[in-house]
N, C-alpha and C. Protein backbone atom coordinates (compact mmCIF):
# COMPACT_ATOMS: atom_id res chain seq x y z
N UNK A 1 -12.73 -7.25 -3.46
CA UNK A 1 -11.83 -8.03 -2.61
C UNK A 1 -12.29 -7.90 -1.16
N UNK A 2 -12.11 -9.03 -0.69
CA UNK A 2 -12.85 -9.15 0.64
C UNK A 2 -11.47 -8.72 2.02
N UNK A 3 -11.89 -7.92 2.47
CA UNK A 3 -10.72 -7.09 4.31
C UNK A 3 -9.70 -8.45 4.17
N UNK A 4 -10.08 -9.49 4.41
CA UNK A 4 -9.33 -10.48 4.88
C UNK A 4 -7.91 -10.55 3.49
N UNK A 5 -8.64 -10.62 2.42
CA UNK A 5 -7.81 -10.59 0.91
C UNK A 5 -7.02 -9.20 0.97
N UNK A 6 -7.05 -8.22 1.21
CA UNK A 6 -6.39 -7.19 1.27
C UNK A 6 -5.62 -7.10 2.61
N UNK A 7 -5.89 -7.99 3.78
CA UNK A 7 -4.87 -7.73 4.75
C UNK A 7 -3.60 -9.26 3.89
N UNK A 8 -3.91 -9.49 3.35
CA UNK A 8 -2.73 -10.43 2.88
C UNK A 8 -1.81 -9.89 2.44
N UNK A 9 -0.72 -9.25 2.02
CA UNK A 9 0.61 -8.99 1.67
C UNK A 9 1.53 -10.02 0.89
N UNK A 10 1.33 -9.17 -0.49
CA UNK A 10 2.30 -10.18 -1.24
C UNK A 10 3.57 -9.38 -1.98
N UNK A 11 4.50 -9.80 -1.34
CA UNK A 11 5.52 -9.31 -2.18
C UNK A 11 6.03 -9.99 -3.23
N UNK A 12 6.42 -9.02 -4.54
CA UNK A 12 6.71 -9.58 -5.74
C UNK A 12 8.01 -9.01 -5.98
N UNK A 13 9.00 -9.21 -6.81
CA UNK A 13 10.21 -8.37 -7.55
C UNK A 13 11.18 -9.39 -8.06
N UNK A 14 12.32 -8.92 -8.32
CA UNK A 14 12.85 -9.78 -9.50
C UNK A 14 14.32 -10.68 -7.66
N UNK A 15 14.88 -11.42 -8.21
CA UNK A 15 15.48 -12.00 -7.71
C UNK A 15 16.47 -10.86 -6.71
N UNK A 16 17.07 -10.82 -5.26
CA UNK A 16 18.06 -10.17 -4.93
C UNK A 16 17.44 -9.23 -4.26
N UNK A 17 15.82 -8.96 -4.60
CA UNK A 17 15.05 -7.72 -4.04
C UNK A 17 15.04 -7.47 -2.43
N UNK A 18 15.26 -8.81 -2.15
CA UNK A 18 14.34 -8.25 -0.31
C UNK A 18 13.59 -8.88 -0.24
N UNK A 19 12.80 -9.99 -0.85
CA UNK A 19 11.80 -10.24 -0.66
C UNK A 19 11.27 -11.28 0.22
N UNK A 20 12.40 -12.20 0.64
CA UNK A 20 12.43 -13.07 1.80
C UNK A 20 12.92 -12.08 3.35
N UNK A 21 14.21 -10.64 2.99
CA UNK A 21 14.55 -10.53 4.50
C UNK A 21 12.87 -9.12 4.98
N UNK A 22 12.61 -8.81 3.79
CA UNK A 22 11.53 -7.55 3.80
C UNK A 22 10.57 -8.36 4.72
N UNK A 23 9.89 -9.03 3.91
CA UNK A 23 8.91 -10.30 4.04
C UNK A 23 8.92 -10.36 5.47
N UNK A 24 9.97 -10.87 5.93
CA UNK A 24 9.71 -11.54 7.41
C UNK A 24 9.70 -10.67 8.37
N UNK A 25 10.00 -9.18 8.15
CA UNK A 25 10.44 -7.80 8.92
C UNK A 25 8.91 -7.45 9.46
N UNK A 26 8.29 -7.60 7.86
CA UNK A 26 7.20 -7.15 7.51
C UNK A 26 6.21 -7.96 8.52
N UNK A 27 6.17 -9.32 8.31
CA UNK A 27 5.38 -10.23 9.05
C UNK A 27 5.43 -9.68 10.24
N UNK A 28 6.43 -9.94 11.35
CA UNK A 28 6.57 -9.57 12.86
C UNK A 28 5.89 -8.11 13.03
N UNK A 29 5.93 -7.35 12.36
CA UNK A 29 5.39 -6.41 12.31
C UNK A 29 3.96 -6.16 12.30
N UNK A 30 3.68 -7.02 11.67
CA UNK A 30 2.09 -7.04 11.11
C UNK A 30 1.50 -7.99 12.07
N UNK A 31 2.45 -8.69 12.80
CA UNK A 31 1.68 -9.83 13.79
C UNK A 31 1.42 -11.10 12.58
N UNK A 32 1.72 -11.22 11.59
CA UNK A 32 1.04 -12.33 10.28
C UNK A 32 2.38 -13.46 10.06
N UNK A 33 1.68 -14.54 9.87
CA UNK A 33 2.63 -15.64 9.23
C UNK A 33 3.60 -15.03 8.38
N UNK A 34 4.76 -15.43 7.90
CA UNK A 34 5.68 -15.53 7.05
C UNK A 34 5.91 -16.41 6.09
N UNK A 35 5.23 -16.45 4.79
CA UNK A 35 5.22 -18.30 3.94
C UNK A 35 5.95 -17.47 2.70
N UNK A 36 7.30 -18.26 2.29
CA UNK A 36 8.30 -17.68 1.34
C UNK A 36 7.66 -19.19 0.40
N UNK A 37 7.06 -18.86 -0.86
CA UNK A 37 6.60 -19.87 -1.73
C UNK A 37 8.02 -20.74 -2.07
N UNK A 38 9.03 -20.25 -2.26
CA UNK A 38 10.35 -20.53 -2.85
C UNK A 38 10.40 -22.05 -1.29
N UNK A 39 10.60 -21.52 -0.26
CA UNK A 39 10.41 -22.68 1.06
C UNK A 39 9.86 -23.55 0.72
N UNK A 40 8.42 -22.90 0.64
CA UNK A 40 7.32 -24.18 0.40
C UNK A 40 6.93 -25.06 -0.59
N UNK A 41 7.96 -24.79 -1.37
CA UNK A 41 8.06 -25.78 -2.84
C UNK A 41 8.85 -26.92 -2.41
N UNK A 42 10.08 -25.95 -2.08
CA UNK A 42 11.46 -27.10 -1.24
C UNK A 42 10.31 -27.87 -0.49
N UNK A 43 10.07 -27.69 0.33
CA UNK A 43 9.59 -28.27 1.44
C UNK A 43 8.21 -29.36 0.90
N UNK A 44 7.61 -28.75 0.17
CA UNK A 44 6.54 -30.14 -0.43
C UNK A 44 7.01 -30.93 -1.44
N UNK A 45 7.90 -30.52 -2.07
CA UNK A 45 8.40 -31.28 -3.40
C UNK A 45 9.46 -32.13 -2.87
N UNK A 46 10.01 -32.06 -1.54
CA UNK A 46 11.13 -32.74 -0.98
C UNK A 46 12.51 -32.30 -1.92
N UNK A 47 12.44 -31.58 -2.96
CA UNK A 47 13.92 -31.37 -4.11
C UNK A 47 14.00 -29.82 -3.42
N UNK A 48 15.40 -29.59 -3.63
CA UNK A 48 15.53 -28.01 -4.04
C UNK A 48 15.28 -27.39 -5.44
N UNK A 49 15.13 -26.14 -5.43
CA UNK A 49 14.94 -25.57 -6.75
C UNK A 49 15.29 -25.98 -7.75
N UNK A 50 16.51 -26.34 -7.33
CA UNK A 50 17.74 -26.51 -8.74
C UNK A 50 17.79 -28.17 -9.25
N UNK A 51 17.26 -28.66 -8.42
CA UNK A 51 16.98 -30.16 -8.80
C UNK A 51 15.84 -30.47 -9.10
N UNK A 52 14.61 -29.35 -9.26
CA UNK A 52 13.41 -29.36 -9.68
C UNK A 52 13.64 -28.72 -10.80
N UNK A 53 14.78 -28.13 -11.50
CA UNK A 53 14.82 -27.25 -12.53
C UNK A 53 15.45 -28.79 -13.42
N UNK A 54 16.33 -29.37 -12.95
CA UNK A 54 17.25 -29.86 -13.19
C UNK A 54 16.10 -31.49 -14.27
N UNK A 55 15.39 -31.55 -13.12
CA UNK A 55 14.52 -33.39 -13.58
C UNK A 55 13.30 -32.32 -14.23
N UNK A 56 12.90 -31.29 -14.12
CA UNK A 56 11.73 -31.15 -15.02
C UNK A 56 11.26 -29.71 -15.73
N UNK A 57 12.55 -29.08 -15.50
CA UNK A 57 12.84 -27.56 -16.27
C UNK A 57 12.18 -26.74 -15.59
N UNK A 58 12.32 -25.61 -16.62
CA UNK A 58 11.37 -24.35 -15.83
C UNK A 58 9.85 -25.01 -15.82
N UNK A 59 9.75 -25.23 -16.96
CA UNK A 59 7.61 -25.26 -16.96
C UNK A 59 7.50 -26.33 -15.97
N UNK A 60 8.34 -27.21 -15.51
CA UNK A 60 7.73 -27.93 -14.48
C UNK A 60 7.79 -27.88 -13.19
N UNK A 61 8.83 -26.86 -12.92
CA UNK A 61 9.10 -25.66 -11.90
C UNK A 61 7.63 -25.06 -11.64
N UNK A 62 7.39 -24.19 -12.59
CA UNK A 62 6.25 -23.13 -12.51
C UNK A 62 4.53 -23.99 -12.53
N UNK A 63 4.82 -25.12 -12.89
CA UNK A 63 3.47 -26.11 -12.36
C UNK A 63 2.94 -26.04 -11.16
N UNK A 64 4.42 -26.47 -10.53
CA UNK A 64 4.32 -26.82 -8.88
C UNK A 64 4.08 -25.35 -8.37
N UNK A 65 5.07 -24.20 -9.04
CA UNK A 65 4.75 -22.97 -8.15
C UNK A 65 3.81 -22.96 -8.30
N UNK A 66 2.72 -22.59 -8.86
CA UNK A 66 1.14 -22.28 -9.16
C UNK A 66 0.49 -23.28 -7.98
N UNK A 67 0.59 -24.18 -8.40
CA UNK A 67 0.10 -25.13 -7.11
C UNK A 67 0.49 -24.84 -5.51
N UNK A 68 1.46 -24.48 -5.17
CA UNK A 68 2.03 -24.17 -4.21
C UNK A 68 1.20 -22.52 -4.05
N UNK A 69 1.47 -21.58 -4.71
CA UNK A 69 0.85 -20.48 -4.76
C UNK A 69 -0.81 -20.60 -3.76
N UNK A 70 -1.14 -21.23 -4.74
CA UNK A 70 -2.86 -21.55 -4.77
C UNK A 70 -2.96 -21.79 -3.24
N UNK A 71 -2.29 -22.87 -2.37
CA UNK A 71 -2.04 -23.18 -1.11
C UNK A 71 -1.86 -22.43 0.03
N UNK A 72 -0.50 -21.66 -0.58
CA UNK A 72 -0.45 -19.93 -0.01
C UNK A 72 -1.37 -19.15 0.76
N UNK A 73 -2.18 -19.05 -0.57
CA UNK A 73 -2.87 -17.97 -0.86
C UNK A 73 -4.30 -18.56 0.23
N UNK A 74 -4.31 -19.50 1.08
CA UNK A 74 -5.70 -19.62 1.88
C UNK A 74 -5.46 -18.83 3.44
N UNK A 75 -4.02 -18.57 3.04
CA UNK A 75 -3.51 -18.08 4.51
C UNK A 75 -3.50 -16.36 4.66
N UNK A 76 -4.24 -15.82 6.17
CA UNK A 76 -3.82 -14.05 5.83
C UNK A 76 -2.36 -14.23 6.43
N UNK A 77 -1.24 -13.75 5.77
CA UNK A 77 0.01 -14.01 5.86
C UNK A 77 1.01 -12.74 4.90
N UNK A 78 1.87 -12.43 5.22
CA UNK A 78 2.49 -11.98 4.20
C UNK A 78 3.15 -13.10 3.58
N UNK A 79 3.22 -12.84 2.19
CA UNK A 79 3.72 -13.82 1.33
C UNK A 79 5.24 -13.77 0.40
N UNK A 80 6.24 -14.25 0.47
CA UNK A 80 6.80 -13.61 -0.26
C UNK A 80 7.04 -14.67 -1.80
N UNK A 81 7.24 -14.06 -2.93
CA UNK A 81 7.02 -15.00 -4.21
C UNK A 81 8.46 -15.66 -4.82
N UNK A 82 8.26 -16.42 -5.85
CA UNK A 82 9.63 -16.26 -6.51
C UNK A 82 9.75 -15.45 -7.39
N UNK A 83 10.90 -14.71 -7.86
CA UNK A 83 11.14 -14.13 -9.33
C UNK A 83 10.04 -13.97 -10.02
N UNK A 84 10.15 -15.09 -10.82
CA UNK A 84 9.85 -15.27 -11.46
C UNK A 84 7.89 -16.20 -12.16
N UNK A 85 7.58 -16.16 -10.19
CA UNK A 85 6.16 -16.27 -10.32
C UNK A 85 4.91 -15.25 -11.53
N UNK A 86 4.99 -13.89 -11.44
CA UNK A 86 4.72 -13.17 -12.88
C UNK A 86 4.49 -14.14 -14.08
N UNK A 87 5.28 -14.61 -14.33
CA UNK A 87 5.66 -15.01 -15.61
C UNK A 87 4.14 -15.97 -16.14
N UNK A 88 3.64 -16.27 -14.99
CA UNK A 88 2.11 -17.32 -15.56
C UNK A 88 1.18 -16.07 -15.52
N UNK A 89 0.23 -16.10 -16.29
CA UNK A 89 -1.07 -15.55 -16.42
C UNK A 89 -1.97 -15.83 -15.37
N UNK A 90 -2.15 -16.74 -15.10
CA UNK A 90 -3.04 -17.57 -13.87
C UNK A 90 -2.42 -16.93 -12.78
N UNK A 91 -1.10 -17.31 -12.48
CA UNK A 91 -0.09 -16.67 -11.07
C UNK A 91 -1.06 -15.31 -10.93
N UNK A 92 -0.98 -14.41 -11.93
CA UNK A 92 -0.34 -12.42 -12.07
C UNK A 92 -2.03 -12.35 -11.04
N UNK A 93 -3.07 -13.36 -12.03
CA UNK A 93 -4.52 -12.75 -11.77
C UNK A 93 -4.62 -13.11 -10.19
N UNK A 94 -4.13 -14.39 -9.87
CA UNK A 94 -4.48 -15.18 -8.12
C UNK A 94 -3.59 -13.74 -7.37
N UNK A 95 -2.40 -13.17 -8.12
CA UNK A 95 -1.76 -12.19 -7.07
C UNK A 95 -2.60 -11.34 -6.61
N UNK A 96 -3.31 -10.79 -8.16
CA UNK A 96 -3.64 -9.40 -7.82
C UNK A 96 -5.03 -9.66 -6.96
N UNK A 97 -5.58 -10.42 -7.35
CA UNK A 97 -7.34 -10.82 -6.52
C UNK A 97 -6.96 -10.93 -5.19
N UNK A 98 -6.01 -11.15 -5.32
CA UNK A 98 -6.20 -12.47 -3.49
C UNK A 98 -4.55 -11.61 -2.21
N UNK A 99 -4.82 -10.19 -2.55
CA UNK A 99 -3.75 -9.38 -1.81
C UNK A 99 -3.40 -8.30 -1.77
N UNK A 100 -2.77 -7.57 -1.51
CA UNK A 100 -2.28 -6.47 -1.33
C UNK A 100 -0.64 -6.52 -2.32
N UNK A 101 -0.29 -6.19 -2.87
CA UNK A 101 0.58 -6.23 -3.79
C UNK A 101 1.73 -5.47 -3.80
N UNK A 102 3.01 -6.09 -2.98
CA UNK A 102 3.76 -5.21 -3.02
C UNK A 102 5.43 -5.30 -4.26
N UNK A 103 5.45 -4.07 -4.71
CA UNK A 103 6.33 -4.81 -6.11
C UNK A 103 7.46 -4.23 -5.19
N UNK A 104 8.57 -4.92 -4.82
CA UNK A 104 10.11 -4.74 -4.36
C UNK A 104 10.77 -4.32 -5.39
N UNK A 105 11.36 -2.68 -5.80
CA UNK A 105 12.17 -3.19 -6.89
C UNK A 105 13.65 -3.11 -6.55
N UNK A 106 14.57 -3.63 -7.59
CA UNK A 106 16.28 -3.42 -7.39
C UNK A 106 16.54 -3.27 -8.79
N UNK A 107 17.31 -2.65 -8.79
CA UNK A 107 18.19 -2.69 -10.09
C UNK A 107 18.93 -3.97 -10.55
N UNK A 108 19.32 -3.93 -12.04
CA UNK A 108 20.29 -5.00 -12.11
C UNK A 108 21.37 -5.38 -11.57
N UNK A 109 21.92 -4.06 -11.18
CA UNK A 109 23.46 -4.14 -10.74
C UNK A 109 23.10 -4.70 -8.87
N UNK A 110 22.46 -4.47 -8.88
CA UNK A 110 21.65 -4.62 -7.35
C UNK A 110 21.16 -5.71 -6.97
N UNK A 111 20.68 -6.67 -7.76
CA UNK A 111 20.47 -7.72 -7.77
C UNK A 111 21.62 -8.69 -7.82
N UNK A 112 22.48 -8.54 -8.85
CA UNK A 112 23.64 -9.23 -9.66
C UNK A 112 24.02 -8.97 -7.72
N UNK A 113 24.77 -7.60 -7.13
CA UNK A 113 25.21 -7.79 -6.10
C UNK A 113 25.16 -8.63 -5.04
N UNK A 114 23.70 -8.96 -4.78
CA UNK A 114 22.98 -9.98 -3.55
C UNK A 114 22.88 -11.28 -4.49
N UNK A 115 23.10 -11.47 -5.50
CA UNK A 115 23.12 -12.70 -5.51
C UNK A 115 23.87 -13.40 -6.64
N UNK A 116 24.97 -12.94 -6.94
CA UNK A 116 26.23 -13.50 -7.10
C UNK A 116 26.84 -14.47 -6.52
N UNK A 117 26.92 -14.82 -5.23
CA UNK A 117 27.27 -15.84 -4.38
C UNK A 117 26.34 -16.74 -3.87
N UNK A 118 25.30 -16.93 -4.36
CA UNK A 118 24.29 -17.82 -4.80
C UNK A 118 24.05 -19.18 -5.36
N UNK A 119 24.55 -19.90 -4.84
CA UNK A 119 24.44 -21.17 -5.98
C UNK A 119 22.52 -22.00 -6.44
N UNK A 120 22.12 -21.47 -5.37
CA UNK A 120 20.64 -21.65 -5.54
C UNK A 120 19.57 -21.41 -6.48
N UNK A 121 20.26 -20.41 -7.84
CA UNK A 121 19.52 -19.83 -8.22
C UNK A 121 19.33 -20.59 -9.72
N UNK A 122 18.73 -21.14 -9.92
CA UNK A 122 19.43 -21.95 -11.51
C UNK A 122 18.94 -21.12 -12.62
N UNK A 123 18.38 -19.70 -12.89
CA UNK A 123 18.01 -19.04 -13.56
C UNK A 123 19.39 -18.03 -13.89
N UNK A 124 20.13 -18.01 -13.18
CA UNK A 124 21.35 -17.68 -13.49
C UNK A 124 22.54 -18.10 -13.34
N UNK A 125 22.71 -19.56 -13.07
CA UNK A 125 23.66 -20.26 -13.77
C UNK A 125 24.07 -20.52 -14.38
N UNK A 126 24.70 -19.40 -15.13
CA UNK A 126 25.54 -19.44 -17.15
C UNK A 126 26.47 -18.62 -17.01
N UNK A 127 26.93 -18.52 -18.13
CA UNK A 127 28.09 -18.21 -17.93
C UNK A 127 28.36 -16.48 -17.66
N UNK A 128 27.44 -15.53 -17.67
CA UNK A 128 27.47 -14.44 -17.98
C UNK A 128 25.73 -13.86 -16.89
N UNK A 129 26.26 -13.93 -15.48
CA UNK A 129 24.85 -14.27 -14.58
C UNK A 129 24.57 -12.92 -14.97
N UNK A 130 24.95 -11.07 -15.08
CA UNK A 130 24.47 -10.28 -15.09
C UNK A 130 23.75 -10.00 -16.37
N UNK A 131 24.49 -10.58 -17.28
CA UNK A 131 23.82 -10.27 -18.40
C UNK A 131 22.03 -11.14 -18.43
N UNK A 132 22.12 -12.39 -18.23
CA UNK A 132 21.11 -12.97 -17.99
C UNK A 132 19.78 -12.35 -16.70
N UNK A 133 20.72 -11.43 -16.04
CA UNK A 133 19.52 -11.03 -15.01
C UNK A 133 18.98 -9.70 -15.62
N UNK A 134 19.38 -8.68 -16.47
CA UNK A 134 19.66 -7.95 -17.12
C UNK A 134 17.99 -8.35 -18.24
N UNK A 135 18.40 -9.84 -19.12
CA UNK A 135 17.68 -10.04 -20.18
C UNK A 135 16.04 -10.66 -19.63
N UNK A 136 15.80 -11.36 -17.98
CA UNK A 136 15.07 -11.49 -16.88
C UNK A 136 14.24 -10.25 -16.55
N UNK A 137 14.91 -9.37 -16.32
CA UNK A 137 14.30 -8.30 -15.38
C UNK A 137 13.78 -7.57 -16.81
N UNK A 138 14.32 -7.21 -17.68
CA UNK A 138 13.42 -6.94 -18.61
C UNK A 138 12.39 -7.55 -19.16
N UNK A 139 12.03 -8.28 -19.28
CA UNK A 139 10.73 -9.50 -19.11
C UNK A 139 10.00 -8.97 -18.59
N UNK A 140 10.27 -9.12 -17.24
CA UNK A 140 9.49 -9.24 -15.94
C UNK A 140 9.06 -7.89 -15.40
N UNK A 141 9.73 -7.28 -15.74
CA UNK A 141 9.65 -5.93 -15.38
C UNK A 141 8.14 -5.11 -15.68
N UNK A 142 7.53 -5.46 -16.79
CA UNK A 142 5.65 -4.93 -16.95
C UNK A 142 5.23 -6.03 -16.04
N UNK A 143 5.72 -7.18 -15.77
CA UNK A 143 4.68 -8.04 -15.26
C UNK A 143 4.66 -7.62 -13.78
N UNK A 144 5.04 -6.83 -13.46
CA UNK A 144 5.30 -6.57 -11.92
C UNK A 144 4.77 -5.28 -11.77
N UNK A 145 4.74 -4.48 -12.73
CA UNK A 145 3.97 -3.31 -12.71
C UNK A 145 2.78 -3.80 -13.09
N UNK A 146 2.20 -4.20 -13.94
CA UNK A 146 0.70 -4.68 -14.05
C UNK A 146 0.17 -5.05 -12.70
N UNK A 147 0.73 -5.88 -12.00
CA UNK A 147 0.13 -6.55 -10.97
C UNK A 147 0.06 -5.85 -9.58
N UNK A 148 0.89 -4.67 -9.08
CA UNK A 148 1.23 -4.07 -8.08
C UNK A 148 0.41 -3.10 -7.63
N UNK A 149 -0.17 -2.94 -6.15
CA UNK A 149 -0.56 -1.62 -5.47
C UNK A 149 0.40 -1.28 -4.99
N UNK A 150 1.66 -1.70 -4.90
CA UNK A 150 2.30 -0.20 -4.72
C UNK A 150 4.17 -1.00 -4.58
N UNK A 151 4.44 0.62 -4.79
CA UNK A 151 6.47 0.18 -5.60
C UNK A 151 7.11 0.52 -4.72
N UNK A 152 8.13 -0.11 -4.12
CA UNK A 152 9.27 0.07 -3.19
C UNK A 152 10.72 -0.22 -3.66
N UNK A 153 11.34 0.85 -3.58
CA UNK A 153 12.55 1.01 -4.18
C UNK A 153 13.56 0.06 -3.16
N UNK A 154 14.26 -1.03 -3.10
CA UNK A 154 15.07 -1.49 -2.43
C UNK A 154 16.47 -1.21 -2.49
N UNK A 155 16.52 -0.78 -3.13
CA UNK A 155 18.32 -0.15 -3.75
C UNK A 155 18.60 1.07 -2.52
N UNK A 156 17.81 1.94 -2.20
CA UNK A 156 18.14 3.29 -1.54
C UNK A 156 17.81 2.91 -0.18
N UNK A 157 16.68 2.10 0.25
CA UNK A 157 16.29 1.96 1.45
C UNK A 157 16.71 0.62 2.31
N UNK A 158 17.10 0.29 3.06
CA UNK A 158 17.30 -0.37 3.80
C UNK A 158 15.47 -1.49 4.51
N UNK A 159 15.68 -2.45 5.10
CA UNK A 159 15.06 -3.19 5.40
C UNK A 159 13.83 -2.41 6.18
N UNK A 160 14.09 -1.60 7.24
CA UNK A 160 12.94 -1.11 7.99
C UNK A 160 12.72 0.28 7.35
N UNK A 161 13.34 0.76 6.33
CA UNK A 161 12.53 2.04 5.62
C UNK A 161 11.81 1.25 5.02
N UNK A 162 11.49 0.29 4.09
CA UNK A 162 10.90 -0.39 3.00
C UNK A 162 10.07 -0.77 3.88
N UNK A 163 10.05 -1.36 4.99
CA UNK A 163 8.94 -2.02 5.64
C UNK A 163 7.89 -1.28 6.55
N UNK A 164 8.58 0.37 6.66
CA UNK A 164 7.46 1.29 7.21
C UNK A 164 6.74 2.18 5.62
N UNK A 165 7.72 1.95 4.60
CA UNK A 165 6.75 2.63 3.67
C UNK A 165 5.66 1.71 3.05
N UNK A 166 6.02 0.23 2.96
CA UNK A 166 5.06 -0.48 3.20
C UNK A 166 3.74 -0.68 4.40
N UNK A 167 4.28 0.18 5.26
CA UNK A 167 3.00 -0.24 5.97
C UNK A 167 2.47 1.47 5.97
N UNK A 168 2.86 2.43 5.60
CA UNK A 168 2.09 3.65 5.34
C UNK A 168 1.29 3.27 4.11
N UNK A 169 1.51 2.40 3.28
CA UNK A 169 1.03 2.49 1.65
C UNK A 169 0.12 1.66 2.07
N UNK A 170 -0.11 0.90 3.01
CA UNK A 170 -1.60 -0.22 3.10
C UNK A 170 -2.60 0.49 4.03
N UNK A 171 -1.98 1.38 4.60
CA UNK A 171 -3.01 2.26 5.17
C UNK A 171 -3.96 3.81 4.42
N UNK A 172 -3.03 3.52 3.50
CA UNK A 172 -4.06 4.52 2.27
C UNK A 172 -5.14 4.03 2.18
């Protein structure tokens, strides 16, 4: 991996993590862009999430993310992902090649907390959102360890502990 690919910063974790307020803490910090893929979908696809879930489901959701990703990824920037980006094979390999890898984690109950009042999220719009984030995060949960240089607990730490143990862990 080439200096430039390793000063990139990508944060990964399951929904509720931090990964948009970490992300941008992180950026100012680092002096680096801020590109939240979840934005930049809205923003090129002209739909929100939920109306991209809505006219062409998940797999046509996760088309565009990949595409959007790929775009991302020309910038040194911290990055922050969706959820549920992991979930492609193609996504896990462009993460791990093309960054510095940071896995955000939260618990279920921790997640369910931050984003309960959410209407944005169409992955848990049913009738029973914890249980569904619950049956999610178990999924996802190797795919985020496979892909990661390094784990940050978001449940115990607050925004600027997470974002100085992130920046001690890239200086290893």
């Amino acid at each position: 991996m080439s200096r430039a690919e390793k000063s990139r910063i990508i944060l990964i974790g399951p929904m509720g993590a931090g990964k948009s307020s970490i992300g941008k803490s992180l950026a100012l910090l680092t002096q680096k862009p801020f590109i939240d893929v979840d934005e930049e979908i809205v923003r090129t696809s002209l739909k929100s999430i939920p109306e991209i879930f809505e006219e062409s489901g998940e797999s046509g959701f996760r088309k565009i993310e990949t595409e959007v990703l790929k775009k991302c990824l020309k910038y040194d920037a911290v990055i922050a992902t969706g959820g549920g980006i992991v979930t492609s094979e193609e996504n896990r390999k462009l993460i791990k090649d093309n960054g510095f890898v940071v896995y955000l984690y939260a618990s279920v109950d921790t997640q369910y907390l931050r984003t309960m009042n959410d209407t944005n999220r169409p992955m848990i719009a049913v009738e029973d959102p914890k249980a569904r984030l619950h049956e999610i995060f178990t999924k996802r949960k190797p795919l985020y360890e496979e892909v990661n240089d390094c784990l940050v607990d978001t449940n115990t730490q607050n925004i600027k502990q997470c974002v100085e143990q992130i920046k001690a862990e890239i200086r290893k």
